[in-house]
Protein backbone atom coordinates (compact mmCIF):
# COMPACT_ATOMS: atom_id res chain seq x y z
CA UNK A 1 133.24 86.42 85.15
CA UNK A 2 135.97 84.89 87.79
CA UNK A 3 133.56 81.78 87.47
CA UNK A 4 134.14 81.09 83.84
CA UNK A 5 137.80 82.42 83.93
CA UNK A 6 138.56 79.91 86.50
CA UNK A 7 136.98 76.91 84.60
CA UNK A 8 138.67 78.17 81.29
CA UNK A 9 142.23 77.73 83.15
CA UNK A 10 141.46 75.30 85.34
CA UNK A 11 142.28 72.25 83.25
CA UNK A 12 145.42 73.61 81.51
CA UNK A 13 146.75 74.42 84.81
CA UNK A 14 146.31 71.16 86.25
CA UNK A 15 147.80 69.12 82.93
CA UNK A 16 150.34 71.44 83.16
CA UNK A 17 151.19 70.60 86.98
CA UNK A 18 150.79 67.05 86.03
CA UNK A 19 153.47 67.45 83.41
CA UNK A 20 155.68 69.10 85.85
CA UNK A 21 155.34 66.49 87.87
CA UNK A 22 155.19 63.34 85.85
CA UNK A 23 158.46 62.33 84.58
CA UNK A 24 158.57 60.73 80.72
CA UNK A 25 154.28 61.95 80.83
CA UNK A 26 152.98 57.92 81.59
CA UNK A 27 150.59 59.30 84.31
CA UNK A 28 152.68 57.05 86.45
CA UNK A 29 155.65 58.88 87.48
CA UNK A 30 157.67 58.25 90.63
CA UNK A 31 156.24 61.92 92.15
CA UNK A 32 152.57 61.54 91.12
CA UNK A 33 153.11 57.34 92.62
CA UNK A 34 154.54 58.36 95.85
CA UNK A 35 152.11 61.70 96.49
CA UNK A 36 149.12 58.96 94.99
CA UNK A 37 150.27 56.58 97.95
CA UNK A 38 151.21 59.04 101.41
CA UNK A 39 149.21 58.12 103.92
CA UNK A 40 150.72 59.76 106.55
CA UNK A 41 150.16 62.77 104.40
CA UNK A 42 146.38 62.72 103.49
CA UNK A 43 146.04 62.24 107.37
CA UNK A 44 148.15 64.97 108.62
CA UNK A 45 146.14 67.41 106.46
CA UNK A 46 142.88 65.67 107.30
CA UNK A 47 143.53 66.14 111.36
CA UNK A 48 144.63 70.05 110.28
CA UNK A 49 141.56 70.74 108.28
CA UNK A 50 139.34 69.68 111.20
CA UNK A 51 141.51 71.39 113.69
CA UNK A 52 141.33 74.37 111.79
CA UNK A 53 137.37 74.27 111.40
CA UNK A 54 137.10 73.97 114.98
CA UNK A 55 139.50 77.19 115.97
CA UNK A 56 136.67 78.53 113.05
CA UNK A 57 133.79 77.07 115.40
CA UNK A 58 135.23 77.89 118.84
CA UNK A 59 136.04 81.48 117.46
CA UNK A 60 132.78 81.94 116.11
CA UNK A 61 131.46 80.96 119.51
CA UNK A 62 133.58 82.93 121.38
CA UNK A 63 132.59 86.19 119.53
CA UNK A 64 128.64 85.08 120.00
CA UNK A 65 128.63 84.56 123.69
CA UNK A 66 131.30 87.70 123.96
CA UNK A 67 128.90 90.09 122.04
CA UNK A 68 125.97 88.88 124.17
CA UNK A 69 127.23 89.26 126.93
CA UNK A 70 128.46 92.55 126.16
CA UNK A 71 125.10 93.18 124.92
CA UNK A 72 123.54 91.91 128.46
CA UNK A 73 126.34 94.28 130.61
CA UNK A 74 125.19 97.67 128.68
CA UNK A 75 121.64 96.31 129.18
CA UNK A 76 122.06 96.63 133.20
CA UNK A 77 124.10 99.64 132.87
CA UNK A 78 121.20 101.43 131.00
CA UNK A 79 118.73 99.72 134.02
CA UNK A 80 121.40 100.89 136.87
CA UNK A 81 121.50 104.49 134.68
CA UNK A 82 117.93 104.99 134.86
CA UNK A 83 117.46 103.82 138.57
CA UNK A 84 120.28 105.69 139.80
CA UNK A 85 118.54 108.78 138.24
CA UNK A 86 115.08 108.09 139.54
CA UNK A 87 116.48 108.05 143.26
CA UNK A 88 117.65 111.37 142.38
CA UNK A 89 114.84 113.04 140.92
CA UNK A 90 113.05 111.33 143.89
CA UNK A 91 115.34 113.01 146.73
CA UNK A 92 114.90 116.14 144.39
CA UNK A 93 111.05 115.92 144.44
CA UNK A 94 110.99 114.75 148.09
CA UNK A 95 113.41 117.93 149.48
CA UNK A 96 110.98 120.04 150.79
CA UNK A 97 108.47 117.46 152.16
CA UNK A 98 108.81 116.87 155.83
CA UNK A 99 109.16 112.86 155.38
CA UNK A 100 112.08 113.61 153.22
CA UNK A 101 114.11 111.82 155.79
CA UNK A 102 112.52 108.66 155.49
CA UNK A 103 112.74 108.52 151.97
């Protein structure tokens, strides 16, 4: 539905903007000439489109390698968890033995 709204106002929109913009309607007005011919312009937004798609990039990296390693630290918790409770079932186990001190 937005699809076919957006292609039914689409072209109005932009003859209207045009309009706006193009003094006497020739499709060569003095605004439409001089945003036709900015250089400068085109390349400042060109070098701040790429900059912004790699803060998207470097972001997107920075959450991946974050969440692994976050992923790797419970991992060893869990590990240091289950060993930690082994030694204690172990000294549990081994209380009434007499090599209990040499476990």
């Amino acid at each position: 539905f937005a699809f076919v709204v957006g292609c039914i106002i689409y072209e109005p929109w932009c003859k209207a903007l045009q309009d706006l913009l193009d003094v006497g309607s020739t499709g060569r007005g003095p605004i439409l000439n001089m945003l036709g011919m900015d250089q400068s312009q085109f390349m400042q937004n060109f070098l701040t489109v790429n900059g912004l798609l790699f803060t998207i990039l470097c972001g997107n990296t920075y959450t991946s390698l974050y969440s692994q390693q976050e992923r790797l630290y419970h991992a060893l918790f869990l590990e240091v968890s289950e060993a930690k409770s082994l030694l204690e079932q172990a000294c549990l186990v081994c209380q009434g033995r007499p090599f209990f001190p040499k476990v």
